[in-house]
C-alpha atoms as a PDB file:
ATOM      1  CA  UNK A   1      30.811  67.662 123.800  1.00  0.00           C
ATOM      2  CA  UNK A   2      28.145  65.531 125.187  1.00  0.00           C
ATOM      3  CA  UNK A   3      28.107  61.756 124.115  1.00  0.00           C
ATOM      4  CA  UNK A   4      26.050  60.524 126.969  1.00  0.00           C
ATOM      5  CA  UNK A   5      22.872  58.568 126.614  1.00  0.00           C
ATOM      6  CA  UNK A   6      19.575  60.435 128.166  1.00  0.00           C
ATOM      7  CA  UNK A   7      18.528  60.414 131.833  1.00  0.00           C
ATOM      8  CA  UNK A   8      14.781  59.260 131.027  1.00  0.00           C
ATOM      9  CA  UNK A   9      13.893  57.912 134.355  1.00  0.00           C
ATOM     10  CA  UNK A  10      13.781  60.546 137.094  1.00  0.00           C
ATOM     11  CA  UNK A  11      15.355  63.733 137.675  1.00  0.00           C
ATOM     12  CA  UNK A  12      18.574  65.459 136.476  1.00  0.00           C
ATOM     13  CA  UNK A  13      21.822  66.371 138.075  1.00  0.00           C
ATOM     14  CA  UNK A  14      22.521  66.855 142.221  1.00  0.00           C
ATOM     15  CA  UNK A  15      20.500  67.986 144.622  1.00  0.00           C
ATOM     16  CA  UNK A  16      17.826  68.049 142.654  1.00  0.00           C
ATOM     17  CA  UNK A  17      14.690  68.853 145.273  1.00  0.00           C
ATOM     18  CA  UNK A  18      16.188  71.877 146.894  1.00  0.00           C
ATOM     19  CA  UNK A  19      14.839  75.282 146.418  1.00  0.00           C
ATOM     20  CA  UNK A  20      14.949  76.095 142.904  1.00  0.00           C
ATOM     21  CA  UNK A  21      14.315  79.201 140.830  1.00  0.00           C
ATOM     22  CA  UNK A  22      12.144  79.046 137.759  1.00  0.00           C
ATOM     23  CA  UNK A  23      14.521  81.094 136.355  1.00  0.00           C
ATOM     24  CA  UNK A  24      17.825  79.595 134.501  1.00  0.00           C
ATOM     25  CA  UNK A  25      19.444  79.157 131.628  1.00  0.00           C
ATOM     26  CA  UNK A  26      21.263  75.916 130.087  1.00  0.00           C
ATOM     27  CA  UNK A  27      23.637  75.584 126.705  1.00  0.00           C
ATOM     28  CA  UNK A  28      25.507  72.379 125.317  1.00  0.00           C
ATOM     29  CA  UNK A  29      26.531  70.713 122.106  1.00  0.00           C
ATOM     30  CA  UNK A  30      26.325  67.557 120.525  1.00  0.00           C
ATOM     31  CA  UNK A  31      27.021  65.577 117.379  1.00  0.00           C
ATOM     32  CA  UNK A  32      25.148  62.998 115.103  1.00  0.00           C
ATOM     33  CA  UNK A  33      25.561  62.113 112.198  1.00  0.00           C
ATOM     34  CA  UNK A  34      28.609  63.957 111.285  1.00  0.00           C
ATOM     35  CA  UNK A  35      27.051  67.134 112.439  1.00  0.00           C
ATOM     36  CA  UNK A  36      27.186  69.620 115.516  1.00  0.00           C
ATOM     37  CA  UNK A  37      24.236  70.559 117.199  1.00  0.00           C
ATOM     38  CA  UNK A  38      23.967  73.572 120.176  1.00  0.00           C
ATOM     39  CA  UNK A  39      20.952  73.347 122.249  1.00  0.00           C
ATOM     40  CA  UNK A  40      20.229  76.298 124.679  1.00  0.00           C
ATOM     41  CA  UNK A  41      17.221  75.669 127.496  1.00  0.00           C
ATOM     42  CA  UNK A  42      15.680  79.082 129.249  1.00  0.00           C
ATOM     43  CA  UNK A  43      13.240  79.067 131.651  1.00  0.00           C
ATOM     44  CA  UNK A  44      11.215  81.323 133.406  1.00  0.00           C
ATOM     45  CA  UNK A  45       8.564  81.783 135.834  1.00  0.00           C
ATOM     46  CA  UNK A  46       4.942  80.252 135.077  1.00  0.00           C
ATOM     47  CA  UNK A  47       1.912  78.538 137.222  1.00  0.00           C
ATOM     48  CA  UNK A  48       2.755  75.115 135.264  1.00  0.00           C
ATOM     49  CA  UNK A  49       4.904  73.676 132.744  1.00  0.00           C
ATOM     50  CA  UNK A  50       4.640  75.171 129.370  1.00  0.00           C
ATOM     51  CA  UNK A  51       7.379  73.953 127.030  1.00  0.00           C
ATOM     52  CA  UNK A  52       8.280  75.372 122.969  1.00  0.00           C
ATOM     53  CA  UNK A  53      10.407  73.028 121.663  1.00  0.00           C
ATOM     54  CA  UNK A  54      12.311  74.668 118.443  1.00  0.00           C
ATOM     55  CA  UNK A  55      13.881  71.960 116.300  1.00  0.00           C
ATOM     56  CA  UNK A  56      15.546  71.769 112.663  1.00  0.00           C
ATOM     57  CA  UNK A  57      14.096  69.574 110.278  1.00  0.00           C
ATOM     58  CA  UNK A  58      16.831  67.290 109.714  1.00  0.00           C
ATOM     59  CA  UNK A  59      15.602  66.408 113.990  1.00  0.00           C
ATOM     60  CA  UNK A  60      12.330  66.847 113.853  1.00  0.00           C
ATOM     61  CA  UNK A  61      11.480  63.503 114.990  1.00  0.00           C
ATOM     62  CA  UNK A  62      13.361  64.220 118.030  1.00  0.00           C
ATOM     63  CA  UNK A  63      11.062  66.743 119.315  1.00  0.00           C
ATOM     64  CA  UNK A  64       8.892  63.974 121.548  1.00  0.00           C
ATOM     65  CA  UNK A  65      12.130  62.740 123.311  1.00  0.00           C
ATOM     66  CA  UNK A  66      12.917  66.256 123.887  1.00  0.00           C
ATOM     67  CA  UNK A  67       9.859  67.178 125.656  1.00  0.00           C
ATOM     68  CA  UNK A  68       9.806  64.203 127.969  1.00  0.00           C
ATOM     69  CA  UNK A  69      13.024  64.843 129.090  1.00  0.00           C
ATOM     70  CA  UNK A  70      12.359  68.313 129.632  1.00  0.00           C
ATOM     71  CA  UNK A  71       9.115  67.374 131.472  1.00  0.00           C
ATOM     72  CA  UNK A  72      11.248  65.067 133.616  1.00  0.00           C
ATOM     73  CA  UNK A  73      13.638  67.592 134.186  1.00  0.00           C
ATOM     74  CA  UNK A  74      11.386  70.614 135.378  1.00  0.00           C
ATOM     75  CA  UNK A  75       8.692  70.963 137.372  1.00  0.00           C
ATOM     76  CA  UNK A  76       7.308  74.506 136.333  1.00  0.00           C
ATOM     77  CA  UNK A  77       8.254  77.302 134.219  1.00  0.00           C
ATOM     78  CA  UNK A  78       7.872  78.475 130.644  1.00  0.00           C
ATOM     79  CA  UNK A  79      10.877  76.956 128.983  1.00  0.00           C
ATOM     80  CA  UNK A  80      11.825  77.190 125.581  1.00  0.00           C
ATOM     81  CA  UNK A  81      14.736  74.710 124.031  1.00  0.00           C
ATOM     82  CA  UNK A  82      15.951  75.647 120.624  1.00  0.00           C
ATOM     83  CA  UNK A  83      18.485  73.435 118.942  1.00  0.00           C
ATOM     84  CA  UNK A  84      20.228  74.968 115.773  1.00  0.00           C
ATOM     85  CA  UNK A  85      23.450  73.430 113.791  1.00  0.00           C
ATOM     86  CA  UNK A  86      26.714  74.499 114.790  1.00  0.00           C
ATOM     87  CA  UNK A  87      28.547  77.611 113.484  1.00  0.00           C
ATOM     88  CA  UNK A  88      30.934  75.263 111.422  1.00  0.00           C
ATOM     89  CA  UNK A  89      27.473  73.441 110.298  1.00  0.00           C
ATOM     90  CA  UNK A  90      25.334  76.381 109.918  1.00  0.00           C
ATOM     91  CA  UNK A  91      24.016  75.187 106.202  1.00  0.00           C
ATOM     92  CA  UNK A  92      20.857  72.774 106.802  1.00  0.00           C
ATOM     93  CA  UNK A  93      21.438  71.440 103.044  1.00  0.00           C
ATOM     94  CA  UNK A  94      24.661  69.782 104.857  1.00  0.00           C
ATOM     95  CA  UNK A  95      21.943  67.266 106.100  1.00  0.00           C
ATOM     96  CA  UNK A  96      21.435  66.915 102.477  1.00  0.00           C
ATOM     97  CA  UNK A  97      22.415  63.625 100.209  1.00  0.00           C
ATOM     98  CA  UNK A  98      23.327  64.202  96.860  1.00  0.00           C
ATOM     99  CA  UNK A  99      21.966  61.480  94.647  1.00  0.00           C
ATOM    100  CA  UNK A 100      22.587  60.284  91.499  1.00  0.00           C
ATOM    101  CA  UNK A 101      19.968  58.044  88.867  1.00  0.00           C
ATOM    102  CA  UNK A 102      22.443  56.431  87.157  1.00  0.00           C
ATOM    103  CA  UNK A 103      20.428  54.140  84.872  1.00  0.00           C
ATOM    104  CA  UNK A 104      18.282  57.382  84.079  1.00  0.00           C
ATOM    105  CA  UNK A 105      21.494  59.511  83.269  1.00  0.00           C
ATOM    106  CA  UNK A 106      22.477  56.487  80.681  1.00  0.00           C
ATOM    107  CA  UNK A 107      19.365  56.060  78.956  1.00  0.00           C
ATOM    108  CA  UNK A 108      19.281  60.030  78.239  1.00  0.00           C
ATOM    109  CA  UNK A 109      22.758  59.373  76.822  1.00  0.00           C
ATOM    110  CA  UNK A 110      22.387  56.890  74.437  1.00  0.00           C
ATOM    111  CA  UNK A 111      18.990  59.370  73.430  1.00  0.00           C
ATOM    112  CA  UNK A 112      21.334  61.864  72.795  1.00  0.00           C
ATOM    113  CA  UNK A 113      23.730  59.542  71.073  1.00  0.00           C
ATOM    114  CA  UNK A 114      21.086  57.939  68.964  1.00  0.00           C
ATOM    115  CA  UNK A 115      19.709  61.213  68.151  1.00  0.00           C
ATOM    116  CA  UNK A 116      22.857  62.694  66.744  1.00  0.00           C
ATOM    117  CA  UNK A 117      23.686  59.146  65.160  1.00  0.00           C
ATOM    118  CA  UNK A 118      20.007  59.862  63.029  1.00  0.00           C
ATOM    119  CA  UNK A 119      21.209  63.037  62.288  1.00  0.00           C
ATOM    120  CA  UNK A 120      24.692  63.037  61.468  1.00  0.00           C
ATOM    121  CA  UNK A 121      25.363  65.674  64.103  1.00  0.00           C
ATOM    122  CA  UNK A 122      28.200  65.801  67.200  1.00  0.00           C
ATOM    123  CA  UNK A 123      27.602  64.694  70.432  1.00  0.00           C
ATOM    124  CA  UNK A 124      27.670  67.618  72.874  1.00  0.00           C
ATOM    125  CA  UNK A 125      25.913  66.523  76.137  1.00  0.00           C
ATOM    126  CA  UNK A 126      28.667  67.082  78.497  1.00  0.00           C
ATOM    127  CA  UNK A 127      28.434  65.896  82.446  1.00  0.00           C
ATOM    128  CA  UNK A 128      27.116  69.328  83.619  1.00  0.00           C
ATOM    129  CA  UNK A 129      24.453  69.343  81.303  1.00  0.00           C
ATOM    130  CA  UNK A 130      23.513  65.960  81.897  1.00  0.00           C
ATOM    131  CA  UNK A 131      23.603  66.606  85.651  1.00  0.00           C
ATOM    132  CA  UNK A 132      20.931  69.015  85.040  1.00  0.00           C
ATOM    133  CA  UNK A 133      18.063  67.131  83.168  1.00  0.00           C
ATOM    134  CA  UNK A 134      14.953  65.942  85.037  1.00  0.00           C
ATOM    135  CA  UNK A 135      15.479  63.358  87.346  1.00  0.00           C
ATOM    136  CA  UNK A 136      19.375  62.775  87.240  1.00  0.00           C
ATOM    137  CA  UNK A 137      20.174  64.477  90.915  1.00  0.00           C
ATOM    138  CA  UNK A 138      17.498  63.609  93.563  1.00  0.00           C
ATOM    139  CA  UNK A 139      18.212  65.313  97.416  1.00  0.00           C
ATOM    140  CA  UNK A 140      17.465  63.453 100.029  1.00  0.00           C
ATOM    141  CA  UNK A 141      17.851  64.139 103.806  1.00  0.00           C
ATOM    142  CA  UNK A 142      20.448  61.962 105.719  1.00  0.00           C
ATOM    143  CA  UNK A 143      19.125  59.803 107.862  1.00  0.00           C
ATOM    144  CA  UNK A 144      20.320  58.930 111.536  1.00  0.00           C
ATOM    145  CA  UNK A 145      19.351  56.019 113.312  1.00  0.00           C
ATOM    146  CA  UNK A 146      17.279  56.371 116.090  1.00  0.00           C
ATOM    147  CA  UNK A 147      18.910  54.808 118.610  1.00  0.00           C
ATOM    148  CA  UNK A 148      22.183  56.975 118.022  1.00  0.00           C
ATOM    149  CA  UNK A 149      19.790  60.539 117.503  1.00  0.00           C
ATOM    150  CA  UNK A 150      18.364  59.468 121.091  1.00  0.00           C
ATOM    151  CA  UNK A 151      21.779  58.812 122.588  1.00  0.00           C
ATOM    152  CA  UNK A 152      23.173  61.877 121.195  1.00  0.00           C
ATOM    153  CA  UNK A 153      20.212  64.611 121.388  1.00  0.00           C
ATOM    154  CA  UNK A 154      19.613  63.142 124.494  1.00  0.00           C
ATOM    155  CA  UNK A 155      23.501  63.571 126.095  1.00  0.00           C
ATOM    156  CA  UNK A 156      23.215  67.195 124.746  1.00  0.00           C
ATOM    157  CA  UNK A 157      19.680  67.592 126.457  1.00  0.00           C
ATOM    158  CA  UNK A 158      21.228  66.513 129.857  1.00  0.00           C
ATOM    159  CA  UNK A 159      24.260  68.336 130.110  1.00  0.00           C
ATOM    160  CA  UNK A 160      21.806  71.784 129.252  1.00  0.00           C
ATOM    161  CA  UNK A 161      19.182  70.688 131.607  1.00  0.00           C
ATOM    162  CA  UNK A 162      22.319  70.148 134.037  1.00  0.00           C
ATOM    163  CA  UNK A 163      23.219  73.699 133.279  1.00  0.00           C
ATOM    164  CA  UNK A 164      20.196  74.830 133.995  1.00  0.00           C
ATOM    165  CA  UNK A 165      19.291  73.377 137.341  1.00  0.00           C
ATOM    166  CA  UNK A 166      22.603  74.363 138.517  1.00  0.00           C
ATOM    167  CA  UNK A 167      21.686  78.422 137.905  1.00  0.00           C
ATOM    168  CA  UNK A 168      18.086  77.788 138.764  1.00  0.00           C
ATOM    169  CA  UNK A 169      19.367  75.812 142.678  1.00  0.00           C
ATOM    170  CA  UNK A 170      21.589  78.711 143.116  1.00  0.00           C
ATOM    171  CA  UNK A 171      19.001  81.433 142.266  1.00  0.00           C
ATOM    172  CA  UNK A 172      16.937  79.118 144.602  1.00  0.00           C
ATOM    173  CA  UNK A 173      19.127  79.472 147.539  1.00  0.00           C
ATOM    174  CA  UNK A 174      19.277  83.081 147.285  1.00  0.00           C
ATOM    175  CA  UNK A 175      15.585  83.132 147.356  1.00  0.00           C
ATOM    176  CA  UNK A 176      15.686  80.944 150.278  1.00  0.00           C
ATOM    177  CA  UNK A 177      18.027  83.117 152.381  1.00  0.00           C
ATOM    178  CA  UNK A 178      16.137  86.268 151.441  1.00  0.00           C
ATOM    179  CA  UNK A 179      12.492  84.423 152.293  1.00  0.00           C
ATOM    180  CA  UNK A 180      13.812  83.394 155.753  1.00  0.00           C
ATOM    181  CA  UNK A 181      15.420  86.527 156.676  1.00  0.00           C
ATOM    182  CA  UNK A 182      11.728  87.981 155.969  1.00  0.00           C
ATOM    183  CA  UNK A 183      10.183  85.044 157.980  1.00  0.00           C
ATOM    184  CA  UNK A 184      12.291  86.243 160.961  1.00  0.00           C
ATOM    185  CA  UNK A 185      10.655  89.920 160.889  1.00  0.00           C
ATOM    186  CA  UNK A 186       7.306  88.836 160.461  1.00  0.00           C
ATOM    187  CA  UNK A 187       7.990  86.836 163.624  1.00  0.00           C
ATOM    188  CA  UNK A 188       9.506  89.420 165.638  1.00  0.00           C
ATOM    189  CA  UNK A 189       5.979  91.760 164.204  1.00  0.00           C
ATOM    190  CA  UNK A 190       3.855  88.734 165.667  1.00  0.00           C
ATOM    191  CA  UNK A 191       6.147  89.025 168.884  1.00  0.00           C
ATOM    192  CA  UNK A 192       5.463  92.610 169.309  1.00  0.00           C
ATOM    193  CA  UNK A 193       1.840  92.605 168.069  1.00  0.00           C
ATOM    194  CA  UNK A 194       1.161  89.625 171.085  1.00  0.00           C
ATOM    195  CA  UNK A 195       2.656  92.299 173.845  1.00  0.00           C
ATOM    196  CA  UNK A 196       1.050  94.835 172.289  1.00  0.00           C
ATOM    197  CA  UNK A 197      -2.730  92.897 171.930  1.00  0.00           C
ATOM    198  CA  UNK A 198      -2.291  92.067 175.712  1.00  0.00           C
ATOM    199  CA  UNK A 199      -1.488  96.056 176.467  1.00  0.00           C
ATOM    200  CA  UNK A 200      -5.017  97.233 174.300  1.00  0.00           C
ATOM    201  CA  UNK A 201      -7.373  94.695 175.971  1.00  0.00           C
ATOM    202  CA  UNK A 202      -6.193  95.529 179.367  1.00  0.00           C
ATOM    203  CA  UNK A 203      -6.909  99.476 178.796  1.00  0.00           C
ATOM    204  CA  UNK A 204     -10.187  98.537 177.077  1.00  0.00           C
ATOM    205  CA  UNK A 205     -11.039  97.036 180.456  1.00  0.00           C
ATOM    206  CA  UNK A 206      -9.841 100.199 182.681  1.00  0.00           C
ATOM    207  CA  UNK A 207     -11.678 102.083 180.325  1.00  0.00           C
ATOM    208  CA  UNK A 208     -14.942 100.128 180.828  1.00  0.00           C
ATOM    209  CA  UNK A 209     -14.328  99.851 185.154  1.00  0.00           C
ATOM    210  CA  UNK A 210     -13.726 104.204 184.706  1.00  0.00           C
ATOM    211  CA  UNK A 211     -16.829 104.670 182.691  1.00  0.00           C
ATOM    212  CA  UNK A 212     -19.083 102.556 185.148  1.00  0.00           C
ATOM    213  CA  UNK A 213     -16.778 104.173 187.792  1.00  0.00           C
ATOM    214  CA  UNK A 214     -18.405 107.818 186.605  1.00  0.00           C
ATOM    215  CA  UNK A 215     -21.630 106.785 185.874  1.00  0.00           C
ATOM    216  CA  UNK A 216     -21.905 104.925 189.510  1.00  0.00           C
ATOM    217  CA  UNK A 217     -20.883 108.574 190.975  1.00  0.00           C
ATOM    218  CA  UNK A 218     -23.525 110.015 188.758  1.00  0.00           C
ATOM    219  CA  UNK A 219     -26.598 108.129 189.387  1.00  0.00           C
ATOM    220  CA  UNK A 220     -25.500 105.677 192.197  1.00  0.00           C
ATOM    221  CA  UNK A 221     -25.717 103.071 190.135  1.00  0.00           C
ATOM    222  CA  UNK A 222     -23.489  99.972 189.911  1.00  0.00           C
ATOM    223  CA  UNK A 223     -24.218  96.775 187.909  1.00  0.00           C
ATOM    224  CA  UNK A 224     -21.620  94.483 188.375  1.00  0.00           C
ATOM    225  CA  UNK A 225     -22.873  91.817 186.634  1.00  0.00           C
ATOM    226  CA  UNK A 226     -23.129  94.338 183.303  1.00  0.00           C
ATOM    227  CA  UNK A 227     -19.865  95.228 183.936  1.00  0.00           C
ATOM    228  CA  UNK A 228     -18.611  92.160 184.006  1.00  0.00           C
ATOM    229  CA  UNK A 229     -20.503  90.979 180.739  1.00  0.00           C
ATOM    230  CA  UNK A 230     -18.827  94.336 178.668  1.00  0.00           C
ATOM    231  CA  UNK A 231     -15.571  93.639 179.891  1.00  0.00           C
ATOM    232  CA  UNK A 232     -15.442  89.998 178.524  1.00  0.00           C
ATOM    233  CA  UNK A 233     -17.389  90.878 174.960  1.00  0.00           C
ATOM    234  CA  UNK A 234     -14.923  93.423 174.585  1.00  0.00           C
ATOM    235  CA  UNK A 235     -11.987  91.225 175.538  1.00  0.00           C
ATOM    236  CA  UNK A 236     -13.455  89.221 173.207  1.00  0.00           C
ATOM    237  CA  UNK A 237     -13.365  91.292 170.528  1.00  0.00           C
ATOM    238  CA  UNK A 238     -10.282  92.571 171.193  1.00  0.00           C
ATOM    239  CA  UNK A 239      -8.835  89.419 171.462  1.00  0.00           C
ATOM    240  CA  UNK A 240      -6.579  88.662 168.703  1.00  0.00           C
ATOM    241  CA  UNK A 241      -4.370  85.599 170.226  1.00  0.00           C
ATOM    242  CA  UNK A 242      -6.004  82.506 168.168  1.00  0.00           C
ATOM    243  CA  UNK A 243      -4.690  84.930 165.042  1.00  0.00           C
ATOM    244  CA  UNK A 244      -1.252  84.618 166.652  1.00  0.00           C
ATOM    245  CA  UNK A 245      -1.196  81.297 167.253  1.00  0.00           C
ATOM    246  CA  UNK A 246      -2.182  80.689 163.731  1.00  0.00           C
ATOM    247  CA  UNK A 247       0.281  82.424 162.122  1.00  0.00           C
ATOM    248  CA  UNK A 248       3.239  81.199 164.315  1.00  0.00           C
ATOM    249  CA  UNK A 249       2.423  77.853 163.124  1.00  0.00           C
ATOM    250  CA  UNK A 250       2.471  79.222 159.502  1.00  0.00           C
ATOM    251  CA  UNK A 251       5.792  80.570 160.418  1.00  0.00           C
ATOM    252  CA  UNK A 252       6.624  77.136 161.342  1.00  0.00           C
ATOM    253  CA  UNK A 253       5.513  75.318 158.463  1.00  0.00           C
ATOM    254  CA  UNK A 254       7.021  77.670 156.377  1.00  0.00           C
ATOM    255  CA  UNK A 255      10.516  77.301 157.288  1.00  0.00           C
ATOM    256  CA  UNK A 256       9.808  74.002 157.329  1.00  0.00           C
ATOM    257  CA  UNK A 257       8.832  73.227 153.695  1.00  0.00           C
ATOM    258  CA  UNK A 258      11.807  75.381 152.840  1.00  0.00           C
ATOM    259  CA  UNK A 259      14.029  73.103 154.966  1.00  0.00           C
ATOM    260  CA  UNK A 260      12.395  69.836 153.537  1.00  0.00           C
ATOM    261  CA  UNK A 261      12.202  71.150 149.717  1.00  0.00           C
ATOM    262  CA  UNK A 262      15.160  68.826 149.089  1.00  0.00           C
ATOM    263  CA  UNK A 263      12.797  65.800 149.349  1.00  0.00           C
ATOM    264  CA  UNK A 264       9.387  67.058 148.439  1.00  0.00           C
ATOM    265  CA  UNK A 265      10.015  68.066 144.742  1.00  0.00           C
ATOM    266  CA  UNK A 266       8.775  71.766 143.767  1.00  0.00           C
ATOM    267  CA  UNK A 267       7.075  73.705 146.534  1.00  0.00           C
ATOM    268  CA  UNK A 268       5.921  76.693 145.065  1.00  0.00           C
ATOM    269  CA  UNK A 269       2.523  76.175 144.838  1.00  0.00           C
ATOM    270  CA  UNK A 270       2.427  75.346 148.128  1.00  0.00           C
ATOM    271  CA  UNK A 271       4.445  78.163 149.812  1.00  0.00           C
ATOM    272  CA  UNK A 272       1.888  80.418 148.032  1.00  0.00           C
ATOM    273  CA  UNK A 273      -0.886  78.862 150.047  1.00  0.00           C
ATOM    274  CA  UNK A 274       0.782  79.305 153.139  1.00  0.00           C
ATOM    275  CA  UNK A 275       0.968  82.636 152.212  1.00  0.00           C
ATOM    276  CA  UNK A 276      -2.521  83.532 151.833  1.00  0.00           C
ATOM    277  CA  UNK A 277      -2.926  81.987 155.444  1.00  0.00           C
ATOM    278  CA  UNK A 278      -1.145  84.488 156.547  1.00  0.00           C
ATOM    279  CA  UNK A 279      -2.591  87.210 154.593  1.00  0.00           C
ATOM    280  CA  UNK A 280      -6.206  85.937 156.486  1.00  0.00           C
ATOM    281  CA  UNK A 281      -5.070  86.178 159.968  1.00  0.00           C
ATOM    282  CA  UNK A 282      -3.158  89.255 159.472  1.00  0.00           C
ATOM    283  CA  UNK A 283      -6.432  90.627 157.988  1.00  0.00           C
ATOM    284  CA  UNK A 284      -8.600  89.236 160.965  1.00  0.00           C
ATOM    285  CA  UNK A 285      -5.648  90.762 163.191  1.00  0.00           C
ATOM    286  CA  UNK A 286      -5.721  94.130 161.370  1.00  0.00           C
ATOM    287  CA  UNK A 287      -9.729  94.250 161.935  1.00  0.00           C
ATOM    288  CA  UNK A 288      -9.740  93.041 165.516  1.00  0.00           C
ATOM    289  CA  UNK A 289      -7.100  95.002 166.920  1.00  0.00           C
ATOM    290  CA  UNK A 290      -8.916  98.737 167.299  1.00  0.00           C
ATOM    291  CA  UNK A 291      -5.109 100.055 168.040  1.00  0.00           C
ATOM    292  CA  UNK A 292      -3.331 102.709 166.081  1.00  0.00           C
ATOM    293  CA  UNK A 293       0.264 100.836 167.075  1.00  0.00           C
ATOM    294  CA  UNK A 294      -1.283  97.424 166.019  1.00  0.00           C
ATOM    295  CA  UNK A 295      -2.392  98.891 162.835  1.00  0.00           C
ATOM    296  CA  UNK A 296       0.961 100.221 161.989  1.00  0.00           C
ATOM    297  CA  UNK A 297       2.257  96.762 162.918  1.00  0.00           C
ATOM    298  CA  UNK A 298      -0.307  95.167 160.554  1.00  0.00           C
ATOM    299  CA  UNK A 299       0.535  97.525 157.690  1.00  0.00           C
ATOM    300  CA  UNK A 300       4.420  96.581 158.208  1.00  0.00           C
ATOM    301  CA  UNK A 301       3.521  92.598 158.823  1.00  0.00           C
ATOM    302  CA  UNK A 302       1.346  92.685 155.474  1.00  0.00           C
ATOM    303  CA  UNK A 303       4.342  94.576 153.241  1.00  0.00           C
ATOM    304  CA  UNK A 304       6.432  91.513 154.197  1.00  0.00           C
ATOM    305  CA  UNK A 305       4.181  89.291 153.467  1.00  0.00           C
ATOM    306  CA  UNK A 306       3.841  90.394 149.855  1.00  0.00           C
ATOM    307  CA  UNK A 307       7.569  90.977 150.135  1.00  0.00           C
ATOM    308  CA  UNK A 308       7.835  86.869 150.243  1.00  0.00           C
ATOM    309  CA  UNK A 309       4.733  86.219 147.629  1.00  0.00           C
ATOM    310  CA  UNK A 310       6.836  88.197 145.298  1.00  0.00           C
ATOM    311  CA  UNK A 311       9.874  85.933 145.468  1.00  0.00           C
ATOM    312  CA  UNK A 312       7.661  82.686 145.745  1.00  0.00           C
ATOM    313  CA  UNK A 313       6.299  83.444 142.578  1.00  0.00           C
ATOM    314  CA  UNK A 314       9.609  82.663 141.065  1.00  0.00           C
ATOM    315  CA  UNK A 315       9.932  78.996 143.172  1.00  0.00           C
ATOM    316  CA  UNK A 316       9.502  76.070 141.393  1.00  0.00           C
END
């Protein structure tokens, strides 16, 4: 049973700023007011915050703590809290106070009285009738004060918010191990696409020395200054290294926001940036490299990469 006041000024339970799924779920219970409460939190994926709060009426004025607290809590994700009473509470009209007009429920007595007195007849207005006539019973919701509903709505928020973070770091870390084991092919691809880059501009140039080769046996011409000039535009061209570079150092940062998430808050939108960096040099590599190997290489670097943008979706 929660009975904690609210965490209103920063985030909620440990290691908060690891790697964290957008996808959890959170349940607790509280009491106020004589009454049990459960609150369950889910959240799933979504480009922002987008929050349904789902309150009874007897707490509806609760609903603005609720959302700051959730708003502290998460970072992104569709969440939806719902708060309900208790199975042992389940009838709303519990919230209900019963109350009685006693100086009304007197004066229609003495009517009656009065009435029969004038008329020589017998009484009968028992309690249940009287109970009955207009304005007797008046319900009324109970009221809480609202320092107590924010110290108990707002121990129940925590604990389910607690809940939740705890299945949403854990989903996290699986994400995490499956992203960097990805990471580690895509660098072993760049690795094999460098050796292979170097192997395709070196046979472009034998290529270019045989044709000028046959042509100087044909016509007994050599221009060695043309020669020159083909071999280093199509070297050029060819030349796919910068591309390489680049997307080491993506590789890099990558494994490096991951490794830092635990101080930077939610890195989600940022990991999917990095990732269309990649998907820009492995286009420029895929266009540049004129190779049927490199192309296979591009077509298996670019199915990991959308391997990864599939699970980043999911990171707060």
């Amino acid at each position: 049973m929660a009975n904690a006041g609210p965490c209103l000024d920063g985030a909620y339970g440990s290691g908060r700023f690891m790697i964290h799924s957008m996808t959890g779920f959170g349940r607790a219970q509280f009491e106020v007011a004589g009454r049990a409460f459960d609150i369950e939190i889910r959240s799933v994926n979504h480009r922002h915050i987008d929050m349904r709060v789902r309150l009874p009426r007897f707490l509806a004025e609760a609903e603005p703590l609720a959302k700051s607290m959730i708003q502290k809590g998460l970072g992104r994700g569709k969440v939806d809290v719902t708060i309900v009473p208790s199975s042992q509470s389940a009838d709303e009209n519990n919230a209900s106070v019963v109350r009685v007009d006693e100086g009304l429920a007197d004066r229609y007595v003495e009517a009656a009285r009065s009435l029969a007195r004038r008329g020589g007849l017998t009484t009968e207005l028992n309690v249940s009738t009287l109970l009955t006539l207009p304005g007797v019973v008046k319900l009324s919701e109970a009221s809480v004060e609202p320092e107590e509903l924010e110290r108990a709505l707002g121990g129940g928020l925590r604990e389910a918010l607690d809940a939740l973070l705890e299945m949403r770091a854990l989903e996290g870390k699986g994400l995490s191990q499956e992203i960097l084991g990805r990471l580690n092919t895509i660098e072993g691809l760049v690795e094999d696409l460098s050796a292979r880059a170097g192997q395709v501009v070196q046979a472009a140039k034998e290529r270019l020395r045989k044709r000028t080769e046959q042509i100087h046996q044909e016509t007994g011409l050599l221009d060695e200054a043309r020669l020159h000039q083909e071999i280093v535009i199509a070297a050029d061209r060819l030349d796919i290294t910068e591309e390489l570079v680049r997307l080491r150092s993506h590789i890099e940062q990558f494994r490096a926001v991951l490794g830092a998430a635990h101080g930077e808050g939610p890195v989600g939108r940022r990991l999917d940036f990095l990732l269309q960096e990649f998907g820009r040099e492995a286009n420029t590599v895929g266009s540049k490299g004129n190779d049927a190997s490199i192309a296979h290489q591009v077509v298996e670097l670019k199915s990991e990469i959308e391997r990864i943008r599939e699970q980043v979706q999911n990171i707060e």
